[in-house]
C-alpha atoms as a PDB file:
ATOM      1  CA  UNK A   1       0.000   0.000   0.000  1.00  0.00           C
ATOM      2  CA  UNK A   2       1.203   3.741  -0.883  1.00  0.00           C
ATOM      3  CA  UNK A   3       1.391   6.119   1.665  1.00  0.00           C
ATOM      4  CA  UNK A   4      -1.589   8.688   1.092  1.00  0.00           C
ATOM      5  CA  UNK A   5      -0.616  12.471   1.102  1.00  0.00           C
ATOM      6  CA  UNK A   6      -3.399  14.805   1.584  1.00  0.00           C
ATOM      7  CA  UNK A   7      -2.895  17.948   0.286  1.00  0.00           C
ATOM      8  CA  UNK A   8      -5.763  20.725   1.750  1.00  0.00           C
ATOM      9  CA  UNK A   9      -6.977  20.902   4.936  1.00  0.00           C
ATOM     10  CA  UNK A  10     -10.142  22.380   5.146  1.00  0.00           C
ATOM     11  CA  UNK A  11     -13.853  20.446   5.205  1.00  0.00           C
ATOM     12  CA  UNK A  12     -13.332  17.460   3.088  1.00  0.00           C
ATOM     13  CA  UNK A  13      -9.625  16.838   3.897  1.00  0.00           C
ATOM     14  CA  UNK A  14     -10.098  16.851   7.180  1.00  0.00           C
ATOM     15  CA  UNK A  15     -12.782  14.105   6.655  1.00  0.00           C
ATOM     16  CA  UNK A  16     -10.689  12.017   3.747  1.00  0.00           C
ATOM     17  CA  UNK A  17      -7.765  12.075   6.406  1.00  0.00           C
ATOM     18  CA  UNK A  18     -10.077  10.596   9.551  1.00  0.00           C
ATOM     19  CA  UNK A  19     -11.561   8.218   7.595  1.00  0.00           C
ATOM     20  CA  UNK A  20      -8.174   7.207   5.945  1.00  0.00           C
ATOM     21  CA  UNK A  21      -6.588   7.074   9.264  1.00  0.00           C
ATOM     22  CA  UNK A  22      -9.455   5.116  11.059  1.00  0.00           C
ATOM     23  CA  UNK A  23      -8.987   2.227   8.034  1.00  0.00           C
ATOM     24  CA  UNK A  24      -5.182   1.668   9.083  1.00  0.00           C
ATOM     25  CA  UNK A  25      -3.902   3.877   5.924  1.00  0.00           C
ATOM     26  CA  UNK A  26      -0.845   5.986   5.978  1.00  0.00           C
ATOM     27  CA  UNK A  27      -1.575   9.422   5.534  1.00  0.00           C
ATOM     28  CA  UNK A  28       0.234  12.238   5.313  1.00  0.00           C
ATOM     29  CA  UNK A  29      -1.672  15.854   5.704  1.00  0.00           C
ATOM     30  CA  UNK A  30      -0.026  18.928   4.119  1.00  0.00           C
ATOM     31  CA  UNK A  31      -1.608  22.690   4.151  1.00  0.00           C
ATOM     32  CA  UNK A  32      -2.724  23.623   0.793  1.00  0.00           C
ATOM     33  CA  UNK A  33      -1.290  27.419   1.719  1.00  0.00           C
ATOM     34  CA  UNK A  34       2.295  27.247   0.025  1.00  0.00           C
ATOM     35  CA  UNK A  35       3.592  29.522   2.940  1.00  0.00           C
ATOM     36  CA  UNK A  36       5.742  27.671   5.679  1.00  0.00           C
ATOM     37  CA  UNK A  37       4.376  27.135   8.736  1.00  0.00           C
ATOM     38  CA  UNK A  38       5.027  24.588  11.882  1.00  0.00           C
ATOM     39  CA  UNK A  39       3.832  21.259  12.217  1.00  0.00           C
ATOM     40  CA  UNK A  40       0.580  20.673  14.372  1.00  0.00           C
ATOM     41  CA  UNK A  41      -1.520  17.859  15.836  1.00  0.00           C
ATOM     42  CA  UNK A  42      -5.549  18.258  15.719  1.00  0.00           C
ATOM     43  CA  UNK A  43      -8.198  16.027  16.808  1.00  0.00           C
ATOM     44  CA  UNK A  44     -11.173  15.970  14.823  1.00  0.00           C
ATOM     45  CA  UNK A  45     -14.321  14.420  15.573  1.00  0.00           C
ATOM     46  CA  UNK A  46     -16.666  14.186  12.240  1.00  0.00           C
ATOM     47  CA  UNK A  47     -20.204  14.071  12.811  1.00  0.00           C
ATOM     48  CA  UNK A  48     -22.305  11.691  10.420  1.00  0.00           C
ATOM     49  CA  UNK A  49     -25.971  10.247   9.736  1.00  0.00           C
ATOM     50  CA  UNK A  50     -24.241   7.077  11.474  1.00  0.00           C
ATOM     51  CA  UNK A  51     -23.237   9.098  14.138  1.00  0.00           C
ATOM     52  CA  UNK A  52     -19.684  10.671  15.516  1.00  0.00           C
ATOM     53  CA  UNK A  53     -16.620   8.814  14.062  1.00  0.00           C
ATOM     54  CA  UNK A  54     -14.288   8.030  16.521  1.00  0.00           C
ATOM     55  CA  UNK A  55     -12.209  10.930  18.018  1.00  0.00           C
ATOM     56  CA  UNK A  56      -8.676  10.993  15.478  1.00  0.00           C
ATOM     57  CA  UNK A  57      -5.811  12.645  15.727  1.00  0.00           C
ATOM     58  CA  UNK A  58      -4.617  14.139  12.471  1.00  0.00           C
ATOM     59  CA  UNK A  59      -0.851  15.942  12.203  1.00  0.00           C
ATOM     60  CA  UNK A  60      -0.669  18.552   9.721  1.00  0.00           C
ATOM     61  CA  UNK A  61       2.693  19.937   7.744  1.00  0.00           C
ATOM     62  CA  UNK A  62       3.832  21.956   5.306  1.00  0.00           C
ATOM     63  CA  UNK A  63       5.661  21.225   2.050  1.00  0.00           C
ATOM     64  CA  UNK A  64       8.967  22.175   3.345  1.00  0.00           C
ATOM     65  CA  UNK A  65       9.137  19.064   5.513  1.00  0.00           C
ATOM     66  CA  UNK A  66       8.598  16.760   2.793  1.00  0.00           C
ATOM     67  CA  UNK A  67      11.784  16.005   0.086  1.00  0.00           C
ATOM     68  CA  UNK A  68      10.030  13.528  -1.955  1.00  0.00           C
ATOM     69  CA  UNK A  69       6.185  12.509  -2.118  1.00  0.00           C
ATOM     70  CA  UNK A  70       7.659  10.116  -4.752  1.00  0.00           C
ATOM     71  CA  UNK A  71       6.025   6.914  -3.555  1.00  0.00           C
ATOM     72  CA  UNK A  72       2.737   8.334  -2.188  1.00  0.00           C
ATOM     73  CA  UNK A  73      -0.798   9.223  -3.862  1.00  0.00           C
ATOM     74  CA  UNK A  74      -0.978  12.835  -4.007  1.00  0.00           C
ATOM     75  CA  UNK A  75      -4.682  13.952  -3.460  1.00  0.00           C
ATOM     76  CA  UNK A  76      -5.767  17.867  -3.737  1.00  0.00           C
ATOM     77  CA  UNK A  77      -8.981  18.731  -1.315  1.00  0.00           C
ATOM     78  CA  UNK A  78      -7.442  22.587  -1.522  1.00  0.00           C
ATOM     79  CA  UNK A  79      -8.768  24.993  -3.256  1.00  0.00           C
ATOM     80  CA  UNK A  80      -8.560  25.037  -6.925  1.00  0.00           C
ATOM     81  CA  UNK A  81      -7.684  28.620  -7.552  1.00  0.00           C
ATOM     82  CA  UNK A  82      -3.889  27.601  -6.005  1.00  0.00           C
ATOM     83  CA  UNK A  83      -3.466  24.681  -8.428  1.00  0.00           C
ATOM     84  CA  UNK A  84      -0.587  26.861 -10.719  1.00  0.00           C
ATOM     85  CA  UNK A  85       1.140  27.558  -7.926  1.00  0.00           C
ATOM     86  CA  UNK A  86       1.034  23.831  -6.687  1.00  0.00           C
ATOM     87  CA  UNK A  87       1.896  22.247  -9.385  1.00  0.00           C
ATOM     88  CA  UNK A  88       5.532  24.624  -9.902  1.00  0.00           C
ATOM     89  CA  UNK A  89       6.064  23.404  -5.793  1.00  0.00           C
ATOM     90  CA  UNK A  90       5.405  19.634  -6.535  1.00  0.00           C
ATOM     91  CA  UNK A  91       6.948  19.355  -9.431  1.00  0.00           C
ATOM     92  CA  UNK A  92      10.374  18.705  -7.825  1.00  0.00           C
ATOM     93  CA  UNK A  93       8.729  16.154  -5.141  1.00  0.00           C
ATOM     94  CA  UNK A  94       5.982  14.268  -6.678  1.00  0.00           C
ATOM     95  CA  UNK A  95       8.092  12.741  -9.713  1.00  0.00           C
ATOM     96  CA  UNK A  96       6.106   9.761 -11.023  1.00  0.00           C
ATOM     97  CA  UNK A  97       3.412  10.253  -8.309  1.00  0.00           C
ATOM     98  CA  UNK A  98      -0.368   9.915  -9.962  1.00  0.00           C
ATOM     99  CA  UNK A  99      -2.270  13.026  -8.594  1.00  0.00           C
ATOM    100  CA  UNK A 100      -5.732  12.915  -7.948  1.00  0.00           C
ATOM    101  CA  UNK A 101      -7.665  16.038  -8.004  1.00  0.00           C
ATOM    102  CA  UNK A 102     -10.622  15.929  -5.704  1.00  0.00           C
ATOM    103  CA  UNK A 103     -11.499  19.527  -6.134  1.00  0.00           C
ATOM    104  CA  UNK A 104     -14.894  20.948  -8.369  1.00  0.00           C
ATOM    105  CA  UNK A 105     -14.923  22.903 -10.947  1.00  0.00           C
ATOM    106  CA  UNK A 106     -14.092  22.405 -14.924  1.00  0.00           C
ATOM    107  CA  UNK A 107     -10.640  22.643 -15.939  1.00  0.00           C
ATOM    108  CA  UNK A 108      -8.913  22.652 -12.315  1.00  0.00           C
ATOM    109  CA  UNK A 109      -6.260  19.757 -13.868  1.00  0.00           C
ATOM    110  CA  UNK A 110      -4.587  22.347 -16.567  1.00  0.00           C
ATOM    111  CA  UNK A 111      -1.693  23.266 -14.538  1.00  0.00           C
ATOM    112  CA  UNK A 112      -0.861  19.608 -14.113  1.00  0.00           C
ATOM    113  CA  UNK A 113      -1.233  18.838 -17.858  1.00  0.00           C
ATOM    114  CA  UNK A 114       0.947  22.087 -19.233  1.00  0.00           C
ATOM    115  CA  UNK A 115       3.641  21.014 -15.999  1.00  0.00           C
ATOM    116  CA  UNK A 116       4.025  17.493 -17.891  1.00  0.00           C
ATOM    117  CA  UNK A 117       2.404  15.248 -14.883  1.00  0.00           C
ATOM    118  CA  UNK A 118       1.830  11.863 -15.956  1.00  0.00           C
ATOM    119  CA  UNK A 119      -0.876  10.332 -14.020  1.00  0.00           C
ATOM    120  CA  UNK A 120      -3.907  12.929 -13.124  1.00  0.00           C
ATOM    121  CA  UNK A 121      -6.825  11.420 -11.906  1.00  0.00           C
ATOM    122  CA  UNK A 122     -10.597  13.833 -11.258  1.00  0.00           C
ATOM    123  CA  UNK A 123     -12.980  12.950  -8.680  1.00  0.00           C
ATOM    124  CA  UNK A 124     -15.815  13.999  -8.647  1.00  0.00           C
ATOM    125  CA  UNK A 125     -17.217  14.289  -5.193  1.00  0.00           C
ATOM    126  CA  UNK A 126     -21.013  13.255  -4.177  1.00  0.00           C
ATOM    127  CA  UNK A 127     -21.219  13.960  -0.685  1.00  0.00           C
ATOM    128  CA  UNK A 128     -21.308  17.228   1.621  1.00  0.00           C
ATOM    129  CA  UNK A 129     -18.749  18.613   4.197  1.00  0.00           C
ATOM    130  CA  UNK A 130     -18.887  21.543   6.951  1.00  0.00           C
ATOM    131  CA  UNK A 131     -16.391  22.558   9.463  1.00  0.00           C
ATOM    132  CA  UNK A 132     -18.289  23.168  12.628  1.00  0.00           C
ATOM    133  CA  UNK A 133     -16.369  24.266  15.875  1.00  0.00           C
ATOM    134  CA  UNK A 134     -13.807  22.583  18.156  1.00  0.00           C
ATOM    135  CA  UNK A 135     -12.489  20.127  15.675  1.00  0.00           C
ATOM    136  CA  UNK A 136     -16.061  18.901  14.603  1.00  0.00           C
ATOM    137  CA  UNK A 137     -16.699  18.229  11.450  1.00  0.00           C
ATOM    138  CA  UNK A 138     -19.788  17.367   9.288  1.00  0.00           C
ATOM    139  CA  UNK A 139     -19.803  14.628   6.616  1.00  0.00           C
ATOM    140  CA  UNK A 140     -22.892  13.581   4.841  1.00  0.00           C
ATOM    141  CA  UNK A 141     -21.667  11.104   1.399  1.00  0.00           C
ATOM    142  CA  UNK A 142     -24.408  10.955  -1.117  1.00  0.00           C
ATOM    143  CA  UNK A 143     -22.999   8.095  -3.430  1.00  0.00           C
ATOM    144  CA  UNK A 144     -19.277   6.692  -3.650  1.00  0.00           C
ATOM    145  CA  UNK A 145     -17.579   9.470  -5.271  1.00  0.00           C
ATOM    146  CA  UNK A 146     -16.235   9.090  -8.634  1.00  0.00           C
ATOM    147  CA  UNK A 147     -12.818   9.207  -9.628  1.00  0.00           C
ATOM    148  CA  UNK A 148     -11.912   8.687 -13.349  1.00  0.00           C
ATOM    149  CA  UNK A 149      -8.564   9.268 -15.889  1.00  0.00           C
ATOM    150  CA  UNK A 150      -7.242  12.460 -17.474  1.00  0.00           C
ATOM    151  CA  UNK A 151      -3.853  11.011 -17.964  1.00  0.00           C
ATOM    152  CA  UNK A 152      -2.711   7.716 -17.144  1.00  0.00           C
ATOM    153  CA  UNK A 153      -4.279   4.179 -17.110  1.00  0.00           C
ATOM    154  CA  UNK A 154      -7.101   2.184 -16.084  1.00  0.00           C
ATOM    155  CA  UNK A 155      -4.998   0.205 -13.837  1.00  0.00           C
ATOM    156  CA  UNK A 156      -3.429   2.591 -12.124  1.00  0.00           C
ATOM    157  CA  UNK A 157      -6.794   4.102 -11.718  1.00  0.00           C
ATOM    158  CA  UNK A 158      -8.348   1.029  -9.880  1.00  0.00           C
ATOM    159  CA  UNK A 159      -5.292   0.232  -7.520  1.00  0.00           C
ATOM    160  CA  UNK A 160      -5.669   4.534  -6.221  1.00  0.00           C
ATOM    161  CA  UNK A 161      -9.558   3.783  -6.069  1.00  0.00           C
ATOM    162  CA  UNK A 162      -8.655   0.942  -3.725  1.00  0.00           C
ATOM    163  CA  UNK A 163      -6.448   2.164  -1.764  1.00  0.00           C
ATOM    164  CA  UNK A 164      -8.068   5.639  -0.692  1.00  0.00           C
ATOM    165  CA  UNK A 165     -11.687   3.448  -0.899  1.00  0.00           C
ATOM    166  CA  UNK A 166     -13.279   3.246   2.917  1.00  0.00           C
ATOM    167  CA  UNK A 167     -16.799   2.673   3.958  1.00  0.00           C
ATOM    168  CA  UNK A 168     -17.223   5.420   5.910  1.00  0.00           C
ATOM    169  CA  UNK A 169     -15.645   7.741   2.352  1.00  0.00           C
ATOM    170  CA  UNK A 170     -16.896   5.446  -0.547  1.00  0.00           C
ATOM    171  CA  UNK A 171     -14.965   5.960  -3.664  1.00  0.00           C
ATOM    172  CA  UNK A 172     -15.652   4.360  -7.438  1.00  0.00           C
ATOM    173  CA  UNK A 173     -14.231   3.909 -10.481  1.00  0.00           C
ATOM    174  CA  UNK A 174     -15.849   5.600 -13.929  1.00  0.00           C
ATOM    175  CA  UNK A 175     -14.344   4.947 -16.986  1.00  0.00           C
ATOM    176  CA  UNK A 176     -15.734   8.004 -18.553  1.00  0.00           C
ATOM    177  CA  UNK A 177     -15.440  10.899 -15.721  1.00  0.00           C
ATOM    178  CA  UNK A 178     -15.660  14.196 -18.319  1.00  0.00           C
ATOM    179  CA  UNK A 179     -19.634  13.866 -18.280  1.00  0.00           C
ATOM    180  CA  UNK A 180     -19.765  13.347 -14.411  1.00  0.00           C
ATOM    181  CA  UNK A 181     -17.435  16.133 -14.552  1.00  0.00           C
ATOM    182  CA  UNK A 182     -20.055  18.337 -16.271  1.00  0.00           C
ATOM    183  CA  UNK A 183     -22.812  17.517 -14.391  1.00  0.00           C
ATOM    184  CA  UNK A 184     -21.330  17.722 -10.892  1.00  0.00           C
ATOM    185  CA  UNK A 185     -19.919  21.730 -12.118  1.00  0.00           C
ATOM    186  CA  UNK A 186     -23.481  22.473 -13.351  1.00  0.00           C
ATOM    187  CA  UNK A 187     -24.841  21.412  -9.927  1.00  0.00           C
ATOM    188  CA  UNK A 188     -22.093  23.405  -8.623  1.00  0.00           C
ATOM    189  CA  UNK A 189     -22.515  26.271 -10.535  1.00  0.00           C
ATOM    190  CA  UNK A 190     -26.570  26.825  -9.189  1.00  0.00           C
ATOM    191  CA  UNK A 191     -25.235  25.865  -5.806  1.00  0.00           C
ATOM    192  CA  UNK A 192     -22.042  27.837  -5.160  1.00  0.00           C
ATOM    193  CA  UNK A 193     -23.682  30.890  -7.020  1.00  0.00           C
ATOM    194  CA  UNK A 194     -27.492  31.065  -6.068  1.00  0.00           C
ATOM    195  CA  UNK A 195     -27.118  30.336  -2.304  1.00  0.00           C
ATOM    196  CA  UNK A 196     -24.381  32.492  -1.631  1.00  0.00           C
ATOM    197  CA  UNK A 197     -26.304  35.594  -3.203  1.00  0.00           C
ATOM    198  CA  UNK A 198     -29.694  33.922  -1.614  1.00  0.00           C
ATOM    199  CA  UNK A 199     -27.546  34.111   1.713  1.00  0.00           C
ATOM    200  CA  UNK A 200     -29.160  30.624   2.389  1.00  0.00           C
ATOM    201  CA  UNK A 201     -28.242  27.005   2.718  1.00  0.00           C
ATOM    202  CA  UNK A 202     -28.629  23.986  -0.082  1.00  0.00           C
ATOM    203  CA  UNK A 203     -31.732  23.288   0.889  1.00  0.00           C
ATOM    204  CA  UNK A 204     -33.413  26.134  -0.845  1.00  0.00           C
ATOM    205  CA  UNK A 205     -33.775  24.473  -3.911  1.00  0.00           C
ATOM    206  CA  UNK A 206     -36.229  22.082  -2.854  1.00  0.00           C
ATOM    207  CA  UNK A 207     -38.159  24.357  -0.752  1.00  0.00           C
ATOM    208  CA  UNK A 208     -38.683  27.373  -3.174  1.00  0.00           C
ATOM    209  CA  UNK A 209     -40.130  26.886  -6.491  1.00  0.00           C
ATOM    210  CA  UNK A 210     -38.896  30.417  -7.444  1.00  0.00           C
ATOM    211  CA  UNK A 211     -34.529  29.290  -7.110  1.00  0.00           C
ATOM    212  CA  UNK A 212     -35.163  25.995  -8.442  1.00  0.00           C
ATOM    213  CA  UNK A 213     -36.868  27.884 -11.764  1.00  0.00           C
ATOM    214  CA  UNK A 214     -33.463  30.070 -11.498  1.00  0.00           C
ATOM    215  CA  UNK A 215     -31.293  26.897 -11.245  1.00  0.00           C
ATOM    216  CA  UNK A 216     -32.851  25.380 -14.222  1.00  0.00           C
ATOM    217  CA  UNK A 217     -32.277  28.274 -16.566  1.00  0.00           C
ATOM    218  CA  UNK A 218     -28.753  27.994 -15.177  1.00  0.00           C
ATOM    219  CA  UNK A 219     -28.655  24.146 -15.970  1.00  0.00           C
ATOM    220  CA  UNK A 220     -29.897  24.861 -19.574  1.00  0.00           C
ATOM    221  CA  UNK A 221     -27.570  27.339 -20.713  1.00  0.00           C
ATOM    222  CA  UNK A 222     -24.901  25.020 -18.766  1.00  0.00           C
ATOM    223  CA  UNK A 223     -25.546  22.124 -21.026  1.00  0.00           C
ATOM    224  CA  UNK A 224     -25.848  24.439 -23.990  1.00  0.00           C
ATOM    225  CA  UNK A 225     -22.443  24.454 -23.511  1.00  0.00           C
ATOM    226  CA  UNK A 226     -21.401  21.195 -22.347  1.00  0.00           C
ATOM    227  CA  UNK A 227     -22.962  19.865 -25.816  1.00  0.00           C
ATOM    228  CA  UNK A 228     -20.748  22.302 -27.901  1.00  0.00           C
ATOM    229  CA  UNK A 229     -18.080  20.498 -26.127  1.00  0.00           C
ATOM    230  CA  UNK A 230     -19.163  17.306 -27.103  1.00  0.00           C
ATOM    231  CA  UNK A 231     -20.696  16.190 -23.703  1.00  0.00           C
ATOM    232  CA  UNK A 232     -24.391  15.216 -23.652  1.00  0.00           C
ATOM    233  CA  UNK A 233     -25.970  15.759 -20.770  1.00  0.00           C
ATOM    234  CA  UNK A 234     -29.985  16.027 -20.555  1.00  0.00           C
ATOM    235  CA  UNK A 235     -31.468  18.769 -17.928  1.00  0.00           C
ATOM    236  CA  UNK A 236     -34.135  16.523 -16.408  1.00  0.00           C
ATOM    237  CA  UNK A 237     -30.905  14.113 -14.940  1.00  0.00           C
ATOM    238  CA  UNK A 238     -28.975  17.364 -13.760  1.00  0.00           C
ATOM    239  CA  UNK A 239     -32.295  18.590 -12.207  1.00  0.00           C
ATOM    240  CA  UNK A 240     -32.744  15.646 -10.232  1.00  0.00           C
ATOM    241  CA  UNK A 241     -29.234  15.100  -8.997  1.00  0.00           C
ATOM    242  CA  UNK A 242     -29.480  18.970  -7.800  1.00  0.00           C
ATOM    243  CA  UNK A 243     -32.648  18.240  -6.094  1.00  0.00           C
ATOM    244  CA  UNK A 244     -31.201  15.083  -4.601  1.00  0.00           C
ATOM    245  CA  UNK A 245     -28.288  17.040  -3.439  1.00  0.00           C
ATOM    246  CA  UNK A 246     -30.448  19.530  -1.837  1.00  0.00           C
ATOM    247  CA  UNK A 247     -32.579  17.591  -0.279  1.00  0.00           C
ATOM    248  CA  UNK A 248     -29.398  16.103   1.139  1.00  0.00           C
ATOM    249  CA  UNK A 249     -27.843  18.820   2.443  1.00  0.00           C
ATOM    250  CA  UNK A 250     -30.611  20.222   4.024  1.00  0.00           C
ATOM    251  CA  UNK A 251     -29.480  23.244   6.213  1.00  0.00           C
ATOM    252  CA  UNK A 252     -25.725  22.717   5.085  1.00  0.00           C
ATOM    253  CA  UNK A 253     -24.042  26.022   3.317  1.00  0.00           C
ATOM    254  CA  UNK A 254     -22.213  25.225   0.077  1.00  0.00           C
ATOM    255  CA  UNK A 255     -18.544  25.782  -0.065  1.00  0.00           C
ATOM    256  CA  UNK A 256     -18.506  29.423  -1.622  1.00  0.00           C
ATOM    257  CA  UNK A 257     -20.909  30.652   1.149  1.00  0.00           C
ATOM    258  CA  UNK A 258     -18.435  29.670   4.102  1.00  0.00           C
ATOM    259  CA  UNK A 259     -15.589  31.011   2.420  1.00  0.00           C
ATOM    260  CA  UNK A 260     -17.253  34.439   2.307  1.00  0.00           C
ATOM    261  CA  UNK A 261     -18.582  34.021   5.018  1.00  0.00           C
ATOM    262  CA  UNK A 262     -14.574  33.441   6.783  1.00  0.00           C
ATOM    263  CA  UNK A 263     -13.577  36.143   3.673  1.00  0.00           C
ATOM    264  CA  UNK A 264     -11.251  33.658   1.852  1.00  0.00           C
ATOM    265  CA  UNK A 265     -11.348  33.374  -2.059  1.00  0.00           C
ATOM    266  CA  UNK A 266     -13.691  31.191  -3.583  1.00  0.00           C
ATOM    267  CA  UNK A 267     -13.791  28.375  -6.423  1.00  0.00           C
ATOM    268  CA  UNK A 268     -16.268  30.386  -8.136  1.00  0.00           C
ATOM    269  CA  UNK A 269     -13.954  31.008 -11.868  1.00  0.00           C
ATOM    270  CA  UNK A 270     -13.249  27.020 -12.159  1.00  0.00           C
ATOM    271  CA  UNK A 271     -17.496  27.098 -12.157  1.00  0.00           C
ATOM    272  CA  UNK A 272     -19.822  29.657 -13.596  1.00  0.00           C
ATOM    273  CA  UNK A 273     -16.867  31.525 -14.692  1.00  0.00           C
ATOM    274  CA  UNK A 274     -15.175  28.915 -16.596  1.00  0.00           C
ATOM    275  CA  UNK A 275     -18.173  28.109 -18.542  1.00  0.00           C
ATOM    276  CA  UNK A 276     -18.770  31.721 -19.215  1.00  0.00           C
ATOM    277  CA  UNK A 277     -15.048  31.716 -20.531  1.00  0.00           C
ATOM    278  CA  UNK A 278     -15.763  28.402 -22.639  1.00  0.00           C
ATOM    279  CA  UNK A 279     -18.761  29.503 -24.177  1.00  0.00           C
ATOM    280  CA  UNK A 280     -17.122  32.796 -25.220  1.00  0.00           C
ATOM    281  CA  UNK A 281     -14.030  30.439 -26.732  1.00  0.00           C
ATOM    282  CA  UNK A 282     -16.479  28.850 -28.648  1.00  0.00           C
ATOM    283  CA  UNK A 283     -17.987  31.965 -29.722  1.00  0.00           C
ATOM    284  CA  UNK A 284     -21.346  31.855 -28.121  1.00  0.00           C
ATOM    285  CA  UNK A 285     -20.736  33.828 -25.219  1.00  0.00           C
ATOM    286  CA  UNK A 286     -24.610  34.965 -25.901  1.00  0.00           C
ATOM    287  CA  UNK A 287     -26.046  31.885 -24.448  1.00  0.00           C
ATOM    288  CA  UNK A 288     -24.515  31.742 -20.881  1.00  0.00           C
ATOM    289  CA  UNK A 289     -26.081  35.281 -19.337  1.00  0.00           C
ATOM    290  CA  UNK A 290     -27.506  34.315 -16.511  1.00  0.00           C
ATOM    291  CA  UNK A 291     -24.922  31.679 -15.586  1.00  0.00           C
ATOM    292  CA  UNK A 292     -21.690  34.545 -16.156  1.00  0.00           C
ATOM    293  CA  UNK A 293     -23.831  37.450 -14.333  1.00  0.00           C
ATOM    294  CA  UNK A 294     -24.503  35.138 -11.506  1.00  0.00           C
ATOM    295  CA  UNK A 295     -20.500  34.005 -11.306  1.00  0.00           C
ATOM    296  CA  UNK A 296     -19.723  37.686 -11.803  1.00  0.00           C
ATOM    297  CA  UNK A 297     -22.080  38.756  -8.787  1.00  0.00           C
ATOM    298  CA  UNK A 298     -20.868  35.844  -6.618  1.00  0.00           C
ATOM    299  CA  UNK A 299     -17.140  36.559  -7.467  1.00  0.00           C
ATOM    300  CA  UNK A 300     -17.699  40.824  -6.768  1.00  0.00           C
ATOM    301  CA  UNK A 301     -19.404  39.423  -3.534  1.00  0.00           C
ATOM    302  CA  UNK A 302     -16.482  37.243  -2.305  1.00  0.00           C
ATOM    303  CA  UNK A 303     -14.327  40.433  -2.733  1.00  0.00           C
ATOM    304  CA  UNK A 304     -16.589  42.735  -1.082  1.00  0.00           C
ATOM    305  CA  UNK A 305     -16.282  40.764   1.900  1.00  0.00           C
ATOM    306  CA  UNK A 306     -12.644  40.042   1.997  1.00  0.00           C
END
């Protein structure tokens, strides 16, 4: 078994470590921030529909302390908007090490590919995190979460699904992970723009007729887009994986809400305003509107409050 190094440490890290740790893995946790900083112990407690997981202690590092992640399986639960810089600091430490990008957004694995990594691996995530206080954390998995090639292999792909696989954090393999790519960021682009402006929690979808008829003018001009790509994706499926998300997450904030709510940047350019900036590559800028204002709004937001 590969050591496991866990790069991020907010919500889902957190979790992915625990659950790691708690299924006898070797894990190594590293702050996404490049700056140095001391090493620290935390224990975390997450809180699930099973009930509390088992009170873990989790250390946490910094690059600096780490000469080679050679023989590990690099995972990224930081933010995506730090990826460039990441991938100039690994590239002198991860050498033939597959990375596995368990971030949202479209496009969040281009640094990798123009550094020249060879094995990059997406997940996409189906389940719901929230840092609560005193080393609590909440963790609600929806389905295993997919994780599928950009560049590498199949087999290499099944033995990093097994080996960061637990029951507590399900994980699966899918052969063809740019559509569940899609339709995760068009979920994530109603979610991550609508509730933050809404100043309300995932749940409102479900509850309000009037932001799920917003969402699904969001999800058309979304797929619009994903089709000019060559992805087919039909609304009715992304509707009712949003719903089922919502329903979910009931009461939870989406990611872009708590970071402006603790004024830190957001992932909000790898969603609404990557598709905006697709859809103007492909020349029809005109069909995206609601989906760019929204991103734009969200983004002026998240800058307002910093």
């Amino acid at each position: 078994m590969k050591d496991i190094c866990i790069i991020g440490y907010g919500a889902i890290g957190k979790v992915l470590a625990v659950a790691l740790k708690l299924n006898g893995r070797n894990v190594s946790v590293i702050r996404g921030s490049i700056a140095d900083a001391p090493p620290l112990q935390q224990k975390i407690t997450v809180v699930s529909p099973e009930g509390n997981w088992p009170e873990t202690e989790i250390n946490i590092s910094s690059l600096q302390y780490f000469p080679s992640l050679e023989n590990s399986i690099i995972v990224l639960t930081s933010k995506s908007f730090g990826n460039a810089q990441l991938s100039e600091a690994l590239k002198s430490k991860a050498g033939n090490a597959p990375i596995v990008l368990l971030q949202n957004g479209l496009g969040v694995e281009r640094p990798f590919i123009e550094n020249g990594y060879p094995d990059i691996y997406r997940t996409v995530l189906f389940a719901t995190s929230q840092n609560l206080e005193d080393g609590f954390v909440r963790f609600k998995p929806v389905a295993a979460s997919a994780v599928g090639v950009v560049k590498g292999d199949e087999q290499t792909l099944t033995q990093i699904v097994e080996q960061i696989h637990t029951r507590q954090f399900p994980f699966r393999v899918e052969k063809n992970i740019q559509p569940v790519i899609w339709k995760k960021a068009i979920s994530n682009c109603v979610f991550n723009s609508i509730c933050p402006l809404l100043e309300t929690d995932n749940g409102i979808f479900h509850r309000d007729e009037n932001a799920l008829a917003i969402a699904r003018r969001v999800i058309a001009e979304c797929i619009e887009i994903a089709a000019a790509e060559g992805i087919s994706l039909h609304a009715d499926e992304v509707e009712a994986s949003l719903l089922q998300i919502s329903r979910s997450s009931d009461g939870q904030l989406i990611s872009t809400y708590q970071d402006i709510l603790n004024k830190r940047e957001t992932e909000i350019e790898t969603l609404n305003l990557e598709v905006a900036a697709i859809a103007k590559r492909l020349h029809k800028q005109h069909l995206v509107r609601e989906t760019r204002l929204l991103g734009e709004l969200t983004l002026l937001k998240s800058k307002l409050h910093r």
